[in-house]
PDB file of N, CA and C in Angstrom:
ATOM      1  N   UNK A   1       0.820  -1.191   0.000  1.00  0.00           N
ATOM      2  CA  UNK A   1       0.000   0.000   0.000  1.00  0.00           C
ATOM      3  C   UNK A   1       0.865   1.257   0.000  1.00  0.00           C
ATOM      4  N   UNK A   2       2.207   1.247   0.625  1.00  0.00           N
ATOM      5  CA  UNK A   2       2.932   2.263   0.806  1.00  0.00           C
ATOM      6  C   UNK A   2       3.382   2.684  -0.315  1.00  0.00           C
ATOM      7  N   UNK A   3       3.974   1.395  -1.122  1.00  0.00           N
ATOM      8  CA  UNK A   3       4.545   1.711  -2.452  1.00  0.00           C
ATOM      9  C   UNK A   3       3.610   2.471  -3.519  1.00  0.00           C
ATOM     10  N   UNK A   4       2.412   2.120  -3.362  1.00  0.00           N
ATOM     11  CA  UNK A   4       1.375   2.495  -4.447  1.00  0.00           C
ATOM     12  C   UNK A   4       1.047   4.341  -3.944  1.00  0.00           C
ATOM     13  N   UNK A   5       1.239   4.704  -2.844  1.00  0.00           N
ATOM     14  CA  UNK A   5       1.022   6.097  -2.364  1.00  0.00           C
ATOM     15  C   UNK A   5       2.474   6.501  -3.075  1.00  0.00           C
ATOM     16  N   UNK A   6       3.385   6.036  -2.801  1.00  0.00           N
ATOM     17  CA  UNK A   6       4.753   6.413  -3.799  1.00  0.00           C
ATOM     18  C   UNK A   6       4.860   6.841  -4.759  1.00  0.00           C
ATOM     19  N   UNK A   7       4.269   5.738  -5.378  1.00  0.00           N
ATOM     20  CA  UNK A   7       4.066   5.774  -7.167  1.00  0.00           C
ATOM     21  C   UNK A   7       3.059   6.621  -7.167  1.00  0.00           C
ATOM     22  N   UNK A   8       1.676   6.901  -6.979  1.00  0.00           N
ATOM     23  CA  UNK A   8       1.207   7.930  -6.705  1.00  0.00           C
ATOM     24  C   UNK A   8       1.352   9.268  -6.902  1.00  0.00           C
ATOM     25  N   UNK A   9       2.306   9.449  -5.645  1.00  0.00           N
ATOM     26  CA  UNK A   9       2.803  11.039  -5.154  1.00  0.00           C
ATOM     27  C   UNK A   9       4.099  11.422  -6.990  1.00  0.00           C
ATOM     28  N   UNK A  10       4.619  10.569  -6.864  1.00  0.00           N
ATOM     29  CA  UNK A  10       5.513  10.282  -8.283  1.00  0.00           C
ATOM     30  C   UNK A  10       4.728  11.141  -9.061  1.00  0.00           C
ATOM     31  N   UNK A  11       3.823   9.998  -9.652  1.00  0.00           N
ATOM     32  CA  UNK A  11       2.904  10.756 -10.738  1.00  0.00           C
ATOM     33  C   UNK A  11       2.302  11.659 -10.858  1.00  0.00           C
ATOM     34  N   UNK A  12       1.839  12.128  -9.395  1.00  0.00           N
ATOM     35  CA  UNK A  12       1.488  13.643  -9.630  1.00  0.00           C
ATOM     36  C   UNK A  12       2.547  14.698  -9.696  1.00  0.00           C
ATOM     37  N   UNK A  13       3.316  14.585  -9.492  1.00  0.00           N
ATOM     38  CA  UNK A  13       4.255  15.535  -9.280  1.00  0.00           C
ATOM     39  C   UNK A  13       4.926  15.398 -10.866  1.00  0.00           C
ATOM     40  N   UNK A  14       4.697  14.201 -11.699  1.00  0.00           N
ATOM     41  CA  UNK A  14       5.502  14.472 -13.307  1.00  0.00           C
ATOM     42  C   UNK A  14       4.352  14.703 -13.914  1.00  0.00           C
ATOM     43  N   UNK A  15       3.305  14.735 -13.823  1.00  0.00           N
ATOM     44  CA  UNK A  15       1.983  15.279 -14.030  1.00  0.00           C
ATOM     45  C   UNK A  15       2.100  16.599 -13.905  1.00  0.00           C
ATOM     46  N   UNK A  16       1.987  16.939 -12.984  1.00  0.00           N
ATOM     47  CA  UNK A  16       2.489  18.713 -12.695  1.00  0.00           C
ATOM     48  C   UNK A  16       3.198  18.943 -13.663  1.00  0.00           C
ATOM     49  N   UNK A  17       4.743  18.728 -13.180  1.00  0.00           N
ATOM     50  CA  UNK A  17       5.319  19.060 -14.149  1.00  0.00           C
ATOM     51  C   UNK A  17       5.472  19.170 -15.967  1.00  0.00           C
ATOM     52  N   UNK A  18       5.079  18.373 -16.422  1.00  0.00           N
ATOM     53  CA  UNK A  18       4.778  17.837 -17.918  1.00  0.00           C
ATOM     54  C   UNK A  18       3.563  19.372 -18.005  1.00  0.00           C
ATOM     55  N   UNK A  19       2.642  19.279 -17.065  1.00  0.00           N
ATOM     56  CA  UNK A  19       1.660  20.213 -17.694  1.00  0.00           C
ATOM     57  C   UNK A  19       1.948  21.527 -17.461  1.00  0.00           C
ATOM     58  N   UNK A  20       2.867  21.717 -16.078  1.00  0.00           N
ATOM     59  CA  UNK A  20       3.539  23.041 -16.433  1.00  0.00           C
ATOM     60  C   UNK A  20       4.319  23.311 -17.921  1.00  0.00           C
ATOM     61  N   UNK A  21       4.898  22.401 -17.944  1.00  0.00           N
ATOM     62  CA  UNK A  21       5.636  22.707 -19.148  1.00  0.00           C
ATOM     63  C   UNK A  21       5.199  22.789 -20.382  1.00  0.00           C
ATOM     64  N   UNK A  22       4.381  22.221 -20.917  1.00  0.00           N
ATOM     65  CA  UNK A  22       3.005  22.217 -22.059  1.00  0.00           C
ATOM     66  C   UNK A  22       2.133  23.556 -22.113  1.00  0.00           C
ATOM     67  N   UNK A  23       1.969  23.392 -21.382  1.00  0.00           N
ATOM     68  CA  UNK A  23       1.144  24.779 -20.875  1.00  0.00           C
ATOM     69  C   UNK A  23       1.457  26.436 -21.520  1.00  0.00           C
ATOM     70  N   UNK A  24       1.193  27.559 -22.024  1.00  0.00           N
ATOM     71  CA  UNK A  24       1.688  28.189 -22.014  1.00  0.00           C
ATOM     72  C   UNK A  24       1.656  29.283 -21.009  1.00  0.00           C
ATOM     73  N   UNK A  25       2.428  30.245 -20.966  1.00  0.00           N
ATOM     74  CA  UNK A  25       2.617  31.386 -19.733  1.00  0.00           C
ATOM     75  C   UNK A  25       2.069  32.589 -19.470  1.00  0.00           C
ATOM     76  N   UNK A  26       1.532  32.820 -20.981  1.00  0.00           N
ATOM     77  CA  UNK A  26       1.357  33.756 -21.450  1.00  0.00           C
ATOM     78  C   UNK A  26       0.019  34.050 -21.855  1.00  0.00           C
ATOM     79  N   UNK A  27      -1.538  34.322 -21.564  1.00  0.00           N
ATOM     80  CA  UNK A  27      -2.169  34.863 -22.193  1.00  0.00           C
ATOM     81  C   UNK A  27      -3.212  36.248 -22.405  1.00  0.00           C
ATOM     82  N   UNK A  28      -3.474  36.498 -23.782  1.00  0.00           N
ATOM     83  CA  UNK A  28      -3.987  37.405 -24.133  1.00  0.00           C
ATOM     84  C   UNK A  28      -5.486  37.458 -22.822  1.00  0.00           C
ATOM     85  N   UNK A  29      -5.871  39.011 -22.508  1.00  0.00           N
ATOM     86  CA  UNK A  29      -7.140  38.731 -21.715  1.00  0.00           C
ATOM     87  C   UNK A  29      -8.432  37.838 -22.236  1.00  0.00           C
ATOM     88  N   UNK A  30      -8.322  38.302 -23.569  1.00  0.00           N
ATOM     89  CA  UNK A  30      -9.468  37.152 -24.525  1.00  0.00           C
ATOM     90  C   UNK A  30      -9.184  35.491 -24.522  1.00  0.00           C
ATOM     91  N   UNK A  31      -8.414  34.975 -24.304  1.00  0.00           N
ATOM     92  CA  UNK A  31      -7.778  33.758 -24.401  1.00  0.00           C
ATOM     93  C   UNK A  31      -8.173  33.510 -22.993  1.00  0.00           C
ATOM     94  N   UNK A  32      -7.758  34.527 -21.793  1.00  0.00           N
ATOM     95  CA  UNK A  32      -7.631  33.917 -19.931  1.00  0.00           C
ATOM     96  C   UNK A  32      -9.132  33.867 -19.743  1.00  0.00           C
ATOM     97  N   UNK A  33     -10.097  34.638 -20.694  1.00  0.00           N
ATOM     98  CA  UNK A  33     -11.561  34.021 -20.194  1.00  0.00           C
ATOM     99  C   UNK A  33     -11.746  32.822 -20.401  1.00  0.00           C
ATOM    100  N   UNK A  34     -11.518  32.371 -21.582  1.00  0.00           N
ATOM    101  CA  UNK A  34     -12.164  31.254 -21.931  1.00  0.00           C
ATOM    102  C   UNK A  34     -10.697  29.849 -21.150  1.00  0.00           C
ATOM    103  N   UNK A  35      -9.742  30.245 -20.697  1.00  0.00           N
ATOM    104  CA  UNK A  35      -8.877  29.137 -20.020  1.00  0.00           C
ATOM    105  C   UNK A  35      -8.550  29.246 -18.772  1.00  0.00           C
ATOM    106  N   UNK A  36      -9.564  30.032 -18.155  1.00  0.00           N
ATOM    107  CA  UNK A  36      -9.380  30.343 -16.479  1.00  0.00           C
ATOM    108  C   UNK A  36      -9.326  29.187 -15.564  1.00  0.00           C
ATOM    109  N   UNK A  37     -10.031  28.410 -15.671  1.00  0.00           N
ATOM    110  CA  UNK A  37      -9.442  27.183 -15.188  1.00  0.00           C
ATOM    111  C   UNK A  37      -7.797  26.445 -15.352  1.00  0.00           C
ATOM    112  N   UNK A  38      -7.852  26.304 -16.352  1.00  0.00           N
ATOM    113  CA  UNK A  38      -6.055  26.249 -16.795  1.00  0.00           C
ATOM    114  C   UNK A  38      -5.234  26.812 -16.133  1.00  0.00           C
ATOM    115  N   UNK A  39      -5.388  28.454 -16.115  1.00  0.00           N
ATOM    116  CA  UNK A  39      -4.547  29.352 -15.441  1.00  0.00           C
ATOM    117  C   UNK A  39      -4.531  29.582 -14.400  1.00  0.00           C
ATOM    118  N   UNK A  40      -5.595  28.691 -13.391  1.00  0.00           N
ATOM    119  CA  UNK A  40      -5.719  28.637 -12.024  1.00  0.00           C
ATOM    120  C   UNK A  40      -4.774  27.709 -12.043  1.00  0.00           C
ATOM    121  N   UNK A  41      -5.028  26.695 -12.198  1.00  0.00           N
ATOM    122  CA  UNK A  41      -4.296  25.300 -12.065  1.00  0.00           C
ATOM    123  C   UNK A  41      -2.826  25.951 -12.142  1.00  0.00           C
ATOM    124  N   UNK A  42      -2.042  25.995 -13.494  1.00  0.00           N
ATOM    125  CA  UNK A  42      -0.614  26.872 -13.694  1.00  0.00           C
ATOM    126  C   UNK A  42      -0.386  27.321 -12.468  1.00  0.00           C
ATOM    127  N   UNK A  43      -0.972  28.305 -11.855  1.00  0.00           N
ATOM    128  CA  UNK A  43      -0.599  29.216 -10.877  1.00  0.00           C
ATOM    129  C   UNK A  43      -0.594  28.228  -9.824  1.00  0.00           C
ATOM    130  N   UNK A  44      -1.399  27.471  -9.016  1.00  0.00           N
ATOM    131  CA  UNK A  44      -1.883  26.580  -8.088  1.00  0.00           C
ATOM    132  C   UNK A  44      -0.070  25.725  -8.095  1.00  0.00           C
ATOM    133  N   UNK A  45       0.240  25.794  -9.568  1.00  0.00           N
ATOM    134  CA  UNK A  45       1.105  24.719  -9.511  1.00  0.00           C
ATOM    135  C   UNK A  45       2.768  25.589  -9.414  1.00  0.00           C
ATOM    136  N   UNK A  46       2.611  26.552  -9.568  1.00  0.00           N
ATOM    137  CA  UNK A  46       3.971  27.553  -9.297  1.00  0.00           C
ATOM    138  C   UNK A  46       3.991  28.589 -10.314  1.00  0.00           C
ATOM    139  N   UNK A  47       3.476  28.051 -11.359  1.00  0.00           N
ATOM    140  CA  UNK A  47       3.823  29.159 -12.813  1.00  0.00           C
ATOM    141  C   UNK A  47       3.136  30.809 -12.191  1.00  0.00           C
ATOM    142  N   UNK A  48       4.114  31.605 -12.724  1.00  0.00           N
ATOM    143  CA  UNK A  48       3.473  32.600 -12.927  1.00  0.00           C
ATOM    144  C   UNK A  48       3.371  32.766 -14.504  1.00  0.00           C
ATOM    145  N   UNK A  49       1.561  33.092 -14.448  1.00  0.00           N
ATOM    146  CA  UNK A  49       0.772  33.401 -15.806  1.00  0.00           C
ATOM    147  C   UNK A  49       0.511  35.024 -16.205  1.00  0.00           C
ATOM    148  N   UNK A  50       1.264  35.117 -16.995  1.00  0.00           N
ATOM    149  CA  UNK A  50       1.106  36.718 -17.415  1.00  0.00           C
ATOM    150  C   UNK A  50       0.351  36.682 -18.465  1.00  0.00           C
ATOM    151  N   UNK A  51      -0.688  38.225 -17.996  1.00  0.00           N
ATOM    152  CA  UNK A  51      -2.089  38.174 -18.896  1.00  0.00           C
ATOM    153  C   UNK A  51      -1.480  39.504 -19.704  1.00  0.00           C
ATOM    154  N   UNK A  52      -1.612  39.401 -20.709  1.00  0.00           N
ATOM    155  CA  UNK A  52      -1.553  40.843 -22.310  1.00  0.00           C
ATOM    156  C   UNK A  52      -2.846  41.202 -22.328  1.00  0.00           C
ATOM    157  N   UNK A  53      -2.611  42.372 -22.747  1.00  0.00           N
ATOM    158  CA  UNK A  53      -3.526  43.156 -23.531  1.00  0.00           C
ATOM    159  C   UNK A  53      -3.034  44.019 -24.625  1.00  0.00           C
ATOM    160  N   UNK A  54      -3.283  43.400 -26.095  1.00  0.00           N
ATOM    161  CA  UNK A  54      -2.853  44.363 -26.853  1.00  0.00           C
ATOM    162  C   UNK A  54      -1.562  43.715 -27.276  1.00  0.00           C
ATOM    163  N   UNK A  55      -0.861  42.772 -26.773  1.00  0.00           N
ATOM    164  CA  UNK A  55       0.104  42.022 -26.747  1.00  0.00           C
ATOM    165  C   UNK A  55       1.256  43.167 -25.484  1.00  0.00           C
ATOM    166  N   UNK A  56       0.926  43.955 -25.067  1.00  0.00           N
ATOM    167  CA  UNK A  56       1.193  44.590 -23.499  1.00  0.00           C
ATOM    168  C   UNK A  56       1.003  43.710 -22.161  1.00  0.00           C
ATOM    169  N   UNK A  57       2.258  43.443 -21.784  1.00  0.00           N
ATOM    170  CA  UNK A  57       1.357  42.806 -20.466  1.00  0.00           C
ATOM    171  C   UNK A  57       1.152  43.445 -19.413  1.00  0.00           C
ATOM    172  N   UNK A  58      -0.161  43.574 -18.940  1.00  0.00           N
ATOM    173  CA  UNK A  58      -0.839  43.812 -17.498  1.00  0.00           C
ATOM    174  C   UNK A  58      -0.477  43.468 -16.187  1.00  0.00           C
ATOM    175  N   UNK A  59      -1.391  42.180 -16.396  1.00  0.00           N
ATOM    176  CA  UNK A  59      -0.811  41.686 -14.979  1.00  0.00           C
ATOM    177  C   UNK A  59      -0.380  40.177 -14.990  1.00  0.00           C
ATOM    178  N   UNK A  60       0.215  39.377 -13.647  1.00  0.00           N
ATOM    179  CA  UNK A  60       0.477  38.369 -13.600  1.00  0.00           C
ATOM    180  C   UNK A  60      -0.381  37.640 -12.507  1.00  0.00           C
ATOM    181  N   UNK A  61      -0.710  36.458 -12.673  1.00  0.00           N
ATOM    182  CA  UNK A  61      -1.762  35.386 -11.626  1.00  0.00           C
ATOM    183  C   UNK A  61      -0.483  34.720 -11.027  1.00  0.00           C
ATOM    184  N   UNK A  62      -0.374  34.637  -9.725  1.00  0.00           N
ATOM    185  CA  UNK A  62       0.751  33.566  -9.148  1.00  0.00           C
ATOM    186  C   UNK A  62      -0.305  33.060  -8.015  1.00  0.00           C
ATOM    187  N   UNK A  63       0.015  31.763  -7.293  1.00  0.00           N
ATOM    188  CA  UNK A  63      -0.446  31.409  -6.188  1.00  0.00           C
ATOM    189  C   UNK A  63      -0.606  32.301  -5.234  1.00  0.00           C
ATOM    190  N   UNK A  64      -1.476  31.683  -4.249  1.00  0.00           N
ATOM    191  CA  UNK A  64      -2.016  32.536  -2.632  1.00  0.00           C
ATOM    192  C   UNK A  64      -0.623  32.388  -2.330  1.00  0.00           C
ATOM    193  N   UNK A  65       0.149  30.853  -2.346  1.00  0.00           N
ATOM    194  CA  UNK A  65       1.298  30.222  -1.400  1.00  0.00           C
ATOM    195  C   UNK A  65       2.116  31.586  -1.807  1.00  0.00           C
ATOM    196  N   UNK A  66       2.604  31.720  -3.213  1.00  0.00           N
ATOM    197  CA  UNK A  66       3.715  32.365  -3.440  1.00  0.00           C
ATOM    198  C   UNK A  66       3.548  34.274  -3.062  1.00  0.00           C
ATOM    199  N   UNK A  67       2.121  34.723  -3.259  1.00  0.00           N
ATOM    200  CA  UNK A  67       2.082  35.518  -2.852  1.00  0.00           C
ATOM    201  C   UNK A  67       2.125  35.917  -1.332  1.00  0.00           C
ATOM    202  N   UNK A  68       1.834  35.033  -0.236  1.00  0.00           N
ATOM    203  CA  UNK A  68       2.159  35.056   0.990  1.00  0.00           C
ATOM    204  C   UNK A  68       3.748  35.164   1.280  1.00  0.00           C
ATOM    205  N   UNK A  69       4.362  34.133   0.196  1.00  0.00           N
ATOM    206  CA  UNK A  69       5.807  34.423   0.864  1.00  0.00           C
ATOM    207  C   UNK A  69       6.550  35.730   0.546  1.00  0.00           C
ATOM    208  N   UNK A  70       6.068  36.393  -0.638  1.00  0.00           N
ATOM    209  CA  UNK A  70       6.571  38.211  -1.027  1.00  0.00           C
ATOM    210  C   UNK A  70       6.014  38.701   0.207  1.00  0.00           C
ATOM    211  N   UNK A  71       4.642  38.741   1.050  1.00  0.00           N
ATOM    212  CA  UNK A  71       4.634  39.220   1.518  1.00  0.00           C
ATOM    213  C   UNK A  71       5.597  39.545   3.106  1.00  0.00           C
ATOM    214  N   UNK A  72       5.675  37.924   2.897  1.00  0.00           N
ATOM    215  CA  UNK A  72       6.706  38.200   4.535  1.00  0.00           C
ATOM    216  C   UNK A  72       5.897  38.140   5.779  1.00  0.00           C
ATOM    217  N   UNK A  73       6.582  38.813   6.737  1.00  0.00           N
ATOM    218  CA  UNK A  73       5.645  38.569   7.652  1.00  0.00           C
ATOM    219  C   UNK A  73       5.398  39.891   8.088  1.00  0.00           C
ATOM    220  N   UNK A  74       4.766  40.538   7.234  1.00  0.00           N
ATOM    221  CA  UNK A  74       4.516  42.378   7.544  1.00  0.00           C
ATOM    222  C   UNK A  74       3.452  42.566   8.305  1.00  0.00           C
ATOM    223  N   UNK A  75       3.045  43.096   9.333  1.00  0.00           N
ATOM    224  CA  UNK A  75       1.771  43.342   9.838  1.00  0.00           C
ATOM    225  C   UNK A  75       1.125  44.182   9.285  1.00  0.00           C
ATOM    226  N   UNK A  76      -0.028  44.117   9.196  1.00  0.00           N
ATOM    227  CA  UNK A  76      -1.045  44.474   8.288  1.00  0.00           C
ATOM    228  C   UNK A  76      -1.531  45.651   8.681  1.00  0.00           C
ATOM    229  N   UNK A  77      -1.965  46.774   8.025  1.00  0.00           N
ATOM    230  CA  UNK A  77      -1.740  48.194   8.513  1.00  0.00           C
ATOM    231  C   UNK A  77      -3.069  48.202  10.164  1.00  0.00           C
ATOM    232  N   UNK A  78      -4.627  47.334   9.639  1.00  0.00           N
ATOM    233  CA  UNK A  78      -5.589  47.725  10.818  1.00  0.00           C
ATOM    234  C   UNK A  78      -5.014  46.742  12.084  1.00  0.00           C
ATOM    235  N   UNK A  79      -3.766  45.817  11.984  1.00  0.00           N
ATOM    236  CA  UNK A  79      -3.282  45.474  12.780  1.00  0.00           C
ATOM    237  C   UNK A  79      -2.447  46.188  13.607  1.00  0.00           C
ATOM    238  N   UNK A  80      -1.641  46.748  13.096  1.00  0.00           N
ATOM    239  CA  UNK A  80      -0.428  47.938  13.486  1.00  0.00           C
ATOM    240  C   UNK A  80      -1.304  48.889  14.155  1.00  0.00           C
ATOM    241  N   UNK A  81      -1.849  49.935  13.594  1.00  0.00           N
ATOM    242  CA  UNK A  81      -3.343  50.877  13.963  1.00  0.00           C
ATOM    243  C   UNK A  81      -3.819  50.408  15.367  1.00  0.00           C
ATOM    244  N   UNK A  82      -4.379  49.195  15.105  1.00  0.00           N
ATOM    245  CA  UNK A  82      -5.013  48.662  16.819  1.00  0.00           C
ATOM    246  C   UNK A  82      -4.133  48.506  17.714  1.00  0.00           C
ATOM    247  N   UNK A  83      -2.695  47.739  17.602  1.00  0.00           N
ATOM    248  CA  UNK A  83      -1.804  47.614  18.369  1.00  0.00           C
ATOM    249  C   UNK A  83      -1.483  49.146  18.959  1.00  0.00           C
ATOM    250  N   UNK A  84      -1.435  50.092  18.041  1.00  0.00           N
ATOM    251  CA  UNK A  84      -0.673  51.730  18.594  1.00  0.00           C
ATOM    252  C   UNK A  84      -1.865  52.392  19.629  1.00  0.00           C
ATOM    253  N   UNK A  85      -3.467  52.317  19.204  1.00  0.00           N
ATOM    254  CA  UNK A  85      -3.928  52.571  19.667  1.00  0.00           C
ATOM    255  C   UNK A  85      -4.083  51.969  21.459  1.00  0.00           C
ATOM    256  N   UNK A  86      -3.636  50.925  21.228  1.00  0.00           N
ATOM    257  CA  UNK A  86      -3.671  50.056  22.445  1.00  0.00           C
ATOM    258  C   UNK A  86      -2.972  50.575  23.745  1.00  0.00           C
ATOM    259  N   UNK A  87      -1.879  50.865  22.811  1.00  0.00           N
ATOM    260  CA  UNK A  87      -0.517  50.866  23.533  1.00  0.00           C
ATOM    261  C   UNK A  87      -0.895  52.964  24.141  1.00  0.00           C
ATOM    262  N   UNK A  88      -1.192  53.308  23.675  1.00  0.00           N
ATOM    263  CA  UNK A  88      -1.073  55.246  23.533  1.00  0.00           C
ATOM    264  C   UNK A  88      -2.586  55.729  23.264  1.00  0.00           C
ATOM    265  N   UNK A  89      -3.061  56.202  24.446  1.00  0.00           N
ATOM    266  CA  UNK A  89      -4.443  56.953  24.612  1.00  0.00           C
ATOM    267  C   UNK A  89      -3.914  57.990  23.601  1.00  0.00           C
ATOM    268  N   UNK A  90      -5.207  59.026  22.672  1.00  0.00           N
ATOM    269  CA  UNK A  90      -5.075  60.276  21.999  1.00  0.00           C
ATOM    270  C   UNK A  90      -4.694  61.166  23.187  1.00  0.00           C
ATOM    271  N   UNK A  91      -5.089  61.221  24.366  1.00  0.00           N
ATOM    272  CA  UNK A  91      -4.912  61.898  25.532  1.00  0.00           C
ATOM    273  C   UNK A  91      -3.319  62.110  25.953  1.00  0.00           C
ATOM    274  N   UNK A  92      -2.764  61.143  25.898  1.00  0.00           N
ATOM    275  CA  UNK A  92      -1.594  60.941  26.724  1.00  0.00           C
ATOM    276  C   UNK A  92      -0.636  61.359  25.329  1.00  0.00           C
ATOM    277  N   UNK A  93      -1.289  61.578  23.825  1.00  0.00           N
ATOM    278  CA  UNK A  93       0.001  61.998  23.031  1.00  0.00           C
ATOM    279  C   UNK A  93       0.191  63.397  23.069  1.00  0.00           C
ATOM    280  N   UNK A  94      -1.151  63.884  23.333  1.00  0.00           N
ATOM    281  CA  UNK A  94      -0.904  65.517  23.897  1.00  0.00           C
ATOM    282  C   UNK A  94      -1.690  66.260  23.034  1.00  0.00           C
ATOM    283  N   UNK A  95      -2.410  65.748  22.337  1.00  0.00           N
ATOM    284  CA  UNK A  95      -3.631  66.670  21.223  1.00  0.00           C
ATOM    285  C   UNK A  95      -5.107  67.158  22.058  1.00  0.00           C
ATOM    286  N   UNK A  96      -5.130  68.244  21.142  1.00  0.00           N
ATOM    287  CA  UNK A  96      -6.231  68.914  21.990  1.00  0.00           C
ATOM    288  C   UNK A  96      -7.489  68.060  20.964  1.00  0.00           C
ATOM    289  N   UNK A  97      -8.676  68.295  21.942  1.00  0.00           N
ATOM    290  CA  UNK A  97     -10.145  67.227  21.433  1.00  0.00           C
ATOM    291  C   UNK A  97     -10.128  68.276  20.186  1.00  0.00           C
ATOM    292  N   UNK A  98     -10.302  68.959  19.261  1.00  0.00           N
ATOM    293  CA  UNK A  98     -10.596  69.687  18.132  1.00  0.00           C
ATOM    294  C   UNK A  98      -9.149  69.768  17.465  1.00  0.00           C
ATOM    295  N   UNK A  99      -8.314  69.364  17.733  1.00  0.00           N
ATOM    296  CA  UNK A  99      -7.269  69.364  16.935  1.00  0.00           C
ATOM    297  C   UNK A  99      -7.171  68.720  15.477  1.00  0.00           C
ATOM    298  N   UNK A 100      -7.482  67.655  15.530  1.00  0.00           N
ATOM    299  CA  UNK A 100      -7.849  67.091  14.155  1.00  0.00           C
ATOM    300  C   UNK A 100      -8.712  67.762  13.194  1.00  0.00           C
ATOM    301  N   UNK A 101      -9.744  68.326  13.996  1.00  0.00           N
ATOM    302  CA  UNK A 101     -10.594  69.287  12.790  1.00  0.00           C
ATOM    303  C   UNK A 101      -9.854  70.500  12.404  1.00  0.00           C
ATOM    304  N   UNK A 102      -9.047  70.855  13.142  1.00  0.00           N
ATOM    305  CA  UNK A 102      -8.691  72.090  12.572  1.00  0.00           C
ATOM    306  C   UNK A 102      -7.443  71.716  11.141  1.00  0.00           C
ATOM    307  N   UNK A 103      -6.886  70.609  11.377  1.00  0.00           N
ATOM    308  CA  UNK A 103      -6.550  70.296   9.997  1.00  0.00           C
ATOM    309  C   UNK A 103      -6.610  70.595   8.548  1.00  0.00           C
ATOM    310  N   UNK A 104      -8.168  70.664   8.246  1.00  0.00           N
ATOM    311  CA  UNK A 104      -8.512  70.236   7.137  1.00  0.00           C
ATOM    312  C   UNK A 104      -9.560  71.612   7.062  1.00  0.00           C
ATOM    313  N   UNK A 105      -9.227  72.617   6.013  1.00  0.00           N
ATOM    314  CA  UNK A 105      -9.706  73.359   5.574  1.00  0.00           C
ATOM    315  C   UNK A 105     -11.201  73.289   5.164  1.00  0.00           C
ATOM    316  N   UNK A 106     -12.366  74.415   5.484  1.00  0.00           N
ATOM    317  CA  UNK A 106     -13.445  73.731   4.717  1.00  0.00           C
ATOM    318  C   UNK A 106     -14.078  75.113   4.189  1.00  0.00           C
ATOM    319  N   UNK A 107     -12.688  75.862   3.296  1.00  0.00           N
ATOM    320  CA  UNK A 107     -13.321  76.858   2.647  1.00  0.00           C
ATOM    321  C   UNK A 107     -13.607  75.884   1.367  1.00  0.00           C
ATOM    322  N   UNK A 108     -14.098  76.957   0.070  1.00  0.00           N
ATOM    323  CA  UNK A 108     -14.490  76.057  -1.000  1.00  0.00           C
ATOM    324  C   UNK A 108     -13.242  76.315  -1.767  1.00  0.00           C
ATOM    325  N   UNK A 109     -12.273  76.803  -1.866  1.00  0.00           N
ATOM    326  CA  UNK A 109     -10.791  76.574  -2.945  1.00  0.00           C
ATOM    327  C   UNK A 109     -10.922  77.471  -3.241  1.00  0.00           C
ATOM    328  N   UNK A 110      -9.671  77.546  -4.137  1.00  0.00           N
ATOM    329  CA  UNK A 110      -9.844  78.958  -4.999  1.00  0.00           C
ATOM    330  C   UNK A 110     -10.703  78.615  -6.420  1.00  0.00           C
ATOM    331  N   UNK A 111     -10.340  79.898  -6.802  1.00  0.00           N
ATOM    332  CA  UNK A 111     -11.038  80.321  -7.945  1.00  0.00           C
ATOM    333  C   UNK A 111     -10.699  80.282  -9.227  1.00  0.00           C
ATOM    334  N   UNK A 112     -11.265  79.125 -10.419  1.00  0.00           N
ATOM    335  CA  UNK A 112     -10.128  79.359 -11.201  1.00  0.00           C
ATOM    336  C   UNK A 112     -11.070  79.355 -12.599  1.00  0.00           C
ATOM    337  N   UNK A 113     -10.325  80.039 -13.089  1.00  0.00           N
ATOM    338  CA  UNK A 113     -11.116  80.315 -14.561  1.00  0.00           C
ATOM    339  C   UNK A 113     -10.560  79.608 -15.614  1.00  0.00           C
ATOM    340  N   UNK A 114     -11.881  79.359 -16.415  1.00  0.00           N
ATOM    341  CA  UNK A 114     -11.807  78.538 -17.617  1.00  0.00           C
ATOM    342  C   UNK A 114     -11.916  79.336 -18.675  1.00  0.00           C
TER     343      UNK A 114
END
């Protein structure tokens, strides 16, 4: 039974591979509608799939996996935000209660001619 999970794991993995490689990398946005499935899979499997427009390319589809690891381990800005707030009352940084409004101007702009 062990051997047959072997052979198995084997075959998917030259499976993968073979169809990464068959596969192409590249498609037009008209082409990624109709092969979105495909280009999930590609990506699922490591490829990054770059989509054209115009024969320009746009953008690229890569995995969740691979995009997690660019990200790193950055904390996420409403994470950071809650943590500061946690840590430092508005009180104790030394702002007066109307301070923030006075910021932000609320004449109507200037004047400009067309």
């Amino acid at each position: 039974m062990v051997s047959l999970v072997i052979y198995l794991s084997a075959f998917a993995k030259l499976y993968k591979y073979l169809y990464i490689i068959s596969m192409p990398r590249k498609y037009s946005l008209a082409d990624a509608r109709s092969n979105l499935p495909r280009i999930i899979d590609q990506a699922e499997a490591g490829v990054e799939v770059e989509l054209t427009r115009h024969g320009k390319p746009v953008a690229v589809i890569i995995s969740l996996r691979k995009l997690e690891r660019m990200r790193g381990d950055r904390v996420r800005f409403g994470e950071a935000y809650n943590a500061f707030i946690q840590r430092h009352s508005i009180k104790a940084l030394g702002f007066d209660r109307g301070f923030f409004e006075s910021l932000r101007s609320k004449d109507t702009g200037r004047k400009v001619s067309l």
